[in-house]
C-alpha atoms as a PDB file:
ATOM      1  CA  UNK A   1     -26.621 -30.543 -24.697  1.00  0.00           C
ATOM      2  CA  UNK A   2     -27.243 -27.532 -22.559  1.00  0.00           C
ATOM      3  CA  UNK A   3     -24.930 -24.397 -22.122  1.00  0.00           C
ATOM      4  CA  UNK A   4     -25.427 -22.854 -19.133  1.00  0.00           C
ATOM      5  CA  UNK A   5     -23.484 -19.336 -19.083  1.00  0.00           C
ATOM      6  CA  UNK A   6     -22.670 -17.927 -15.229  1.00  0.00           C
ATOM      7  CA  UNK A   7     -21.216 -14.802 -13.989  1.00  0.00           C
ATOM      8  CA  UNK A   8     -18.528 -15.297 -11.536  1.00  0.00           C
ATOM      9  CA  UNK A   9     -18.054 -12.542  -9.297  1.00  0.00           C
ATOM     10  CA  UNK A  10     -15.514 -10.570 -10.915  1.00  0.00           C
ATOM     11  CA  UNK A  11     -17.824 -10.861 -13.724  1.00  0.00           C
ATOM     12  CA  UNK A  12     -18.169  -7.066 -13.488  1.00  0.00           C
ATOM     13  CA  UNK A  13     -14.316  -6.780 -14.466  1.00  0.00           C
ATOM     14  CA  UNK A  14     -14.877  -8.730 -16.969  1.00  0.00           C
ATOM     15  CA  UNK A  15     -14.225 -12.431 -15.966  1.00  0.00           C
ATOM     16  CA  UNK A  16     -16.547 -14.783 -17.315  1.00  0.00           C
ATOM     17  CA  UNK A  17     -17.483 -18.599 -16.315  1.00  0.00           C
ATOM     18  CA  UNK A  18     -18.548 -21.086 -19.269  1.00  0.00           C
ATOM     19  CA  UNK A  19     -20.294 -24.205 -18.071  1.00  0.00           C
ATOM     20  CA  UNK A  20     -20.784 -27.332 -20.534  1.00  0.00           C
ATOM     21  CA  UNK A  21     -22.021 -30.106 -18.638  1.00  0.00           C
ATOM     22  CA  UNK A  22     -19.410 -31.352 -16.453  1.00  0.00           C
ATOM     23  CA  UNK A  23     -16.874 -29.175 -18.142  1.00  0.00           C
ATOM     24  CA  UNK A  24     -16.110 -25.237 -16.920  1.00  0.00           C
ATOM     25  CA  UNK A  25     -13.940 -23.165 -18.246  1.00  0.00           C
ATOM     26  CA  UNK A  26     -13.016 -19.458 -16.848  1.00  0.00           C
ATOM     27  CA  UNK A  27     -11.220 -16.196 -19.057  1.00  0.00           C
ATOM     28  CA  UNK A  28     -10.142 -13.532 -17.173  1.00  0.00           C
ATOM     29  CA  UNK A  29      -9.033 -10.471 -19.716  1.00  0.00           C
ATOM     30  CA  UNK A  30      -5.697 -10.160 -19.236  1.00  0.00           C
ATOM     31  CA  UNK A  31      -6.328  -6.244 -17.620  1.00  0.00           C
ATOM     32  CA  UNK A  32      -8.449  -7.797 -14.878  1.00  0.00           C
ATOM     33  CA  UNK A  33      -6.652 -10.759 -13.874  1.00  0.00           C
ATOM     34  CA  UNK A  34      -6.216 -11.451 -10.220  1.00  0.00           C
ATOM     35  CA  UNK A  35      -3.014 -12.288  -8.162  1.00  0.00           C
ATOM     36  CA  UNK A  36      -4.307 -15.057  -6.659  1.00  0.00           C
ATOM     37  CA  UNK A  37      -0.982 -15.077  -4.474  1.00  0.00           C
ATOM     38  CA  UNK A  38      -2.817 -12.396  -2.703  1.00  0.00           C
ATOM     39  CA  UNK A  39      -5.597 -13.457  -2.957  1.00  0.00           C
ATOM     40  CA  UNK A  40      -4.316 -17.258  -1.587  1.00  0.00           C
ATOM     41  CA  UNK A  41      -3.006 -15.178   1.489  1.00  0.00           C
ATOM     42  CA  UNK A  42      -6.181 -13.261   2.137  1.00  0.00           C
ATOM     43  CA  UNK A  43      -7.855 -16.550   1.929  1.00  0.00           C
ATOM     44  CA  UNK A  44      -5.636 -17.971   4.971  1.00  0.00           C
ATOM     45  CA  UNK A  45      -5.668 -15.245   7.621  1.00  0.00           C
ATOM     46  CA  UNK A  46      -5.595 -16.815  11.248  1.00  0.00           C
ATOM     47  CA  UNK A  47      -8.291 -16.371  13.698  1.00  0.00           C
ATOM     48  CA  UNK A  48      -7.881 -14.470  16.984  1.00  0.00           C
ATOM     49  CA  UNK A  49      -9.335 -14.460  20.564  1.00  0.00           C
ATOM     50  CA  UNK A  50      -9.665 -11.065  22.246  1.00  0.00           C
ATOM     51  CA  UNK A  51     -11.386 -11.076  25.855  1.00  0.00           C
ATOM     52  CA  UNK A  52     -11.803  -8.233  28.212  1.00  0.00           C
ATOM     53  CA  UNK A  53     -11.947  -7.457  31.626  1.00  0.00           C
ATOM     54  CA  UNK A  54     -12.926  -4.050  33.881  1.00  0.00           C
ATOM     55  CA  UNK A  55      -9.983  -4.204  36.660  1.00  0.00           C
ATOM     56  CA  UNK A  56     -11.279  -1.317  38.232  1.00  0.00           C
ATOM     57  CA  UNK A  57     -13.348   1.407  38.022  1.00  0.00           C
ATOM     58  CA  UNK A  58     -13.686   4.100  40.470  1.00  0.00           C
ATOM     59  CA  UNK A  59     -16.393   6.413  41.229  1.00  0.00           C
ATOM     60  CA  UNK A  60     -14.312   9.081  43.259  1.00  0.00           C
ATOM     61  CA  UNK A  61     -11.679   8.675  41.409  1.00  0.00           C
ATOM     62  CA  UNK A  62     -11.260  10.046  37.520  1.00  0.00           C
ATOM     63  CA  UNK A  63      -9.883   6.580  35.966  1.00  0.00           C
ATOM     64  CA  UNK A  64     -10.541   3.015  35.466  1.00  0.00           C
ATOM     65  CA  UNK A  65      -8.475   0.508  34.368  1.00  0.00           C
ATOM     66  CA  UNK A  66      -9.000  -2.192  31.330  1.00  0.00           C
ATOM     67  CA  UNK A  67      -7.480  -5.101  30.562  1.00  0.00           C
ATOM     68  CA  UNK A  68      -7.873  -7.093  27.372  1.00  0.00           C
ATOM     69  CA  UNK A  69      -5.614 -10.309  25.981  1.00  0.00           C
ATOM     70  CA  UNK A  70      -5.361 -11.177  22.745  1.00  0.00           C
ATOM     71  CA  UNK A  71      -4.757 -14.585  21.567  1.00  0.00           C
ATOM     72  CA  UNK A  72      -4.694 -16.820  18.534  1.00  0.00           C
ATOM     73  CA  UNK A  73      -7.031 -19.576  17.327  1.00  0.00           C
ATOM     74  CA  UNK A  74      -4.492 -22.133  19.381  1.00  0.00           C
ATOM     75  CA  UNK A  75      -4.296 -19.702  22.744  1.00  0.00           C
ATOM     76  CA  UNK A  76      -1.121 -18.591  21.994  1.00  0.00           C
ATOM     77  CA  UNK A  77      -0.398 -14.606  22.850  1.00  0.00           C
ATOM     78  CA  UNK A  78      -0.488 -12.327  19.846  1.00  0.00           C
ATOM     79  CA  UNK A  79       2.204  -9.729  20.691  1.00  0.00           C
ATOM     80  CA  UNK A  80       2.348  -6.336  19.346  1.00  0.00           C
ATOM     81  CA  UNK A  81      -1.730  -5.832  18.178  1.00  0.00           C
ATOM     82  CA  UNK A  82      -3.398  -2.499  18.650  1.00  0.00           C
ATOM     83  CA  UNK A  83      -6.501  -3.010  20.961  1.00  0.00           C
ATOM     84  CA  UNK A  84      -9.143  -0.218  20.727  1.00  0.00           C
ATOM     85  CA  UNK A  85     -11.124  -0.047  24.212  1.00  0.00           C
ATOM     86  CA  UNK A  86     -14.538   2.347  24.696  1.00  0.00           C
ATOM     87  CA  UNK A  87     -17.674   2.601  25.214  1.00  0.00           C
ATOM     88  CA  UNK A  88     -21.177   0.893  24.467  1.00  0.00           C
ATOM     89  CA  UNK A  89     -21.953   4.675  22.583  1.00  0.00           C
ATOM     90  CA  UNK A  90     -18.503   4.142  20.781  1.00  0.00           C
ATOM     91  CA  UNK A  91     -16.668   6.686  23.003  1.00  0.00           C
ATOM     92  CA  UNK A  92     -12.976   5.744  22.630  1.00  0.00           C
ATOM     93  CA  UNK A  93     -11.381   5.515  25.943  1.00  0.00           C
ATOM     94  CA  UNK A  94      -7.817   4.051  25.143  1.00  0.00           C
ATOM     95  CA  UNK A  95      -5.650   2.490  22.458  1.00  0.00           C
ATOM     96  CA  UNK A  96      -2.847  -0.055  23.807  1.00  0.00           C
ATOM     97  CA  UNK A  97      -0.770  -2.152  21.764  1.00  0.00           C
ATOM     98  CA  UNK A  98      -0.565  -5.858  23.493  1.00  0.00           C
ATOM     99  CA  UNK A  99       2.665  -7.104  25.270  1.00  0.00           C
ATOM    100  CA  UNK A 100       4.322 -10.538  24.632  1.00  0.00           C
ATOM    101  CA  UNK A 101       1.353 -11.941  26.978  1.00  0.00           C
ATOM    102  CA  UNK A 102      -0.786 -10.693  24.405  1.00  0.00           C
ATOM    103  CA  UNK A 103      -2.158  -8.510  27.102  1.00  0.00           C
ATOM    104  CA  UNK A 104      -2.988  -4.485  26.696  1.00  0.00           C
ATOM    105  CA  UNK A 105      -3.846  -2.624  29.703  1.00  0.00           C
ATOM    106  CA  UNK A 106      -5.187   1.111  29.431  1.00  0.00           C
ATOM    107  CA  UNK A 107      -5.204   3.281  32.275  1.00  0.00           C
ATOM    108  CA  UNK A 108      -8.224   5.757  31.061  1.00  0.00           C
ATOM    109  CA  UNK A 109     -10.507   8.306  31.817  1.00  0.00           C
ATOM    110  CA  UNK A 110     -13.837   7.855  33.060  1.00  0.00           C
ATOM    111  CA  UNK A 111     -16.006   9.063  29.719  1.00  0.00           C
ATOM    112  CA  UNK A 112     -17.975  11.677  29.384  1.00  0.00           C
ATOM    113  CA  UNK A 113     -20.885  12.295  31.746  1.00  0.00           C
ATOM    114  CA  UNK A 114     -23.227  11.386  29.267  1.00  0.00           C
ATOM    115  CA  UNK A 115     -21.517   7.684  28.578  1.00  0.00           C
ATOM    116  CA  UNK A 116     -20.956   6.723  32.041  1.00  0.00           C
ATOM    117  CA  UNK A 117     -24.644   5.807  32.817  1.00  0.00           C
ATOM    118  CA  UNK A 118     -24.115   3.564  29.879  1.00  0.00           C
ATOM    119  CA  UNK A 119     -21.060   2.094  30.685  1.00  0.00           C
ATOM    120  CA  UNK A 120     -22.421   1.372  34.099  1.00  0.00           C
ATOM    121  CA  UNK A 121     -25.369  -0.174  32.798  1.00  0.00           C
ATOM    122  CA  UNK A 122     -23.884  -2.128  29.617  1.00  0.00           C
ATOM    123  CA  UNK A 123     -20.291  -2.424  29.986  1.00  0.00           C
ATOM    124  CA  UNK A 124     -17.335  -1.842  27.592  1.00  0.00           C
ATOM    125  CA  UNK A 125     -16.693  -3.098  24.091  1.00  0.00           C
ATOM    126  CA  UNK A 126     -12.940  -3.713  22.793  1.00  0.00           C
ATOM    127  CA  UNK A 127     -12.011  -3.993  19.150  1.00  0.00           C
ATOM    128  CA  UNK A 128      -8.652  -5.818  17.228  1.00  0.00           C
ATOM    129  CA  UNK A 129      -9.094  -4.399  13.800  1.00  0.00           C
ATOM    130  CA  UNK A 130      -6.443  -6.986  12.484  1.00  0.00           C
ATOM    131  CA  UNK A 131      -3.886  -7.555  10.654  1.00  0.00           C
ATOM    132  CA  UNK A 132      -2.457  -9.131   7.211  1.00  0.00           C
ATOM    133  CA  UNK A 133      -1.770 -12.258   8.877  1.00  0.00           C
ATOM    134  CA  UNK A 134      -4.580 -12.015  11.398  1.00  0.00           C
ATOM    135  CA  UNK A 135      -8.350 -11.716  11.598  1.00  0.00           C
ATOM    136  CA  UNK A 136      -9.841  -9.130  13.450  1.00  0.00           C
ATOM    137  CA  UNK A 137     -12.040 -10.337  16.829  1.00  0.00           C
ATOM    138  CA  UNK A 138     -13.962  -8.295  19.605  1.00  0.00           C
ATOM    139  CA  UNK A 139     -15.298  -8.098  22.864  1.00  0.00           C
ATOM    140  CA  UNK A 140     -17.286  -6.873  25.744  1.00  0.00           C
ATOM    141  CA  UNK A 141     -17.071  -6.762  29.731  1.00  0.00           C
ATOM    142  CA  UNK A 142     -19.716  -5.711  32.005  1.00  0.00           C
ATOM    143  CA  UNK A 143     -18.841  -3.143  34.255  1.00  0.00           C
ATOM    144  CA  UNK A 144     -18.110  -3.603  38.047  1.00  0.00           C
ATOM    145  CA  UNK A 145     -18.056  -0.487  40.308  1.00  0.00           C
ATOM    146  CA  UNK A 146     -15.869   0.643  43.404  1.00  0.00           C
ATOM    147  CA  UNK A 147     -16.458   2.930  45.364  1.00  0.00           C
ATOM    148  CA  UNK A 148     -13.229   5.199  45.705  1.00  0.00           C
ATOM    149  CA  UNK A 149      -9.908   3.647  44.780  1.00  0.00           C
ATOM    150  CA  UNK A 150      -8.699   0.116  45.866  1.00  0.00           C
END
C-alpha cells in the first residue's frame, strides 16, 4: 500500500490532503477553515459582454463621444455597472455607470496631446471591473476621425 501525502492549496494555512489509494481525506485546523458559502458564490459569478464603439471624434472640436454596452453571458443588459473608458497609454477619459440598456455613454475630452497620436493610431480600451455577482470583461474600438463636428 502506498501513502501518497499532497498539499492542497491552502496547505500554507495549514490544510492538509491525505491520499490512501482510492480514499482522501482533508483537515482543515479549525482557525483556517474556509466558508465555502463564499467561496460557493465566488465560484458562480456570471460572465459579461462589454463592447465599444467611437461615436464621434472631432478634430476641431475638444470632445469625442464613447459608447460602450454591457451585457450578460445570455445578451441581456446589465444595468447600473461602472464602465471605465481611456486610452491605449491608460489615460482615463471617462467613467459612466450603464443605463437599463446596459449602455454608458461618456461625453469626454480629447486626451492629452501626447495620447492622441495613439488613440488615433490604436483606438480606445474600456474596462468593467465587476462585481460580486458579475465577472469583469473588456474592450477596444478603433478610432474613426471627423473632421469638425457632425
Amino acid at each position: 500500500m502506498t501513502l501518497v501525502v499532497r498539499r492542497a492549496a491552502a496547505a500554507v494555512a495549514g490544510a492538509v490532503c491525505l491520499t490512501l489509494g482510492s480514499l482522501t481525506a482533508a483537515y482543515a485546523a479549525p482557525s483556517v477553515a474556509h466558508d465555502h458559502a463564499h467561496d460557493h458564490q465566488q465560484h458562480h459569478k456570471h460572465a459579461t459582454v462589454l463592447t465599444l464603439d467611437l461615436a464621434k471624434q472631432s478634430l476641431l472640436g475638444t470632445h469625442q463621444v464613447l459608447r460602450a454596452y454591457l451585457t450578460d453571458a445570455n445578451g441581456e443588459p446589465v444595468r447600473g455597472a461602472r464602465i471605465h473608458m481611456f486610452t491605449p497609454g491608460h489615460q482615463n477619459l471617462c467613467s459612466q455607470s450603464t443605463d437599463a440598456n446596459g449602455e454608458a455613454v461618456c461625453d469626454a475630452p480629447l486626451a492629452a496631446p501626447t495620447e492622441v497620436a495613439n488613440e488615433v493610431v490604436n483606438g480606445f480600451d474600456a474596462r468593467f471591473d465587476g462585481s460580486d455577482e458579475l465577472l469583469p470583461s473588456q474592450a477596444h474600438a478603433p478610432s474613426t476621425l471627423v473632421v469638425g463636428d457632425i
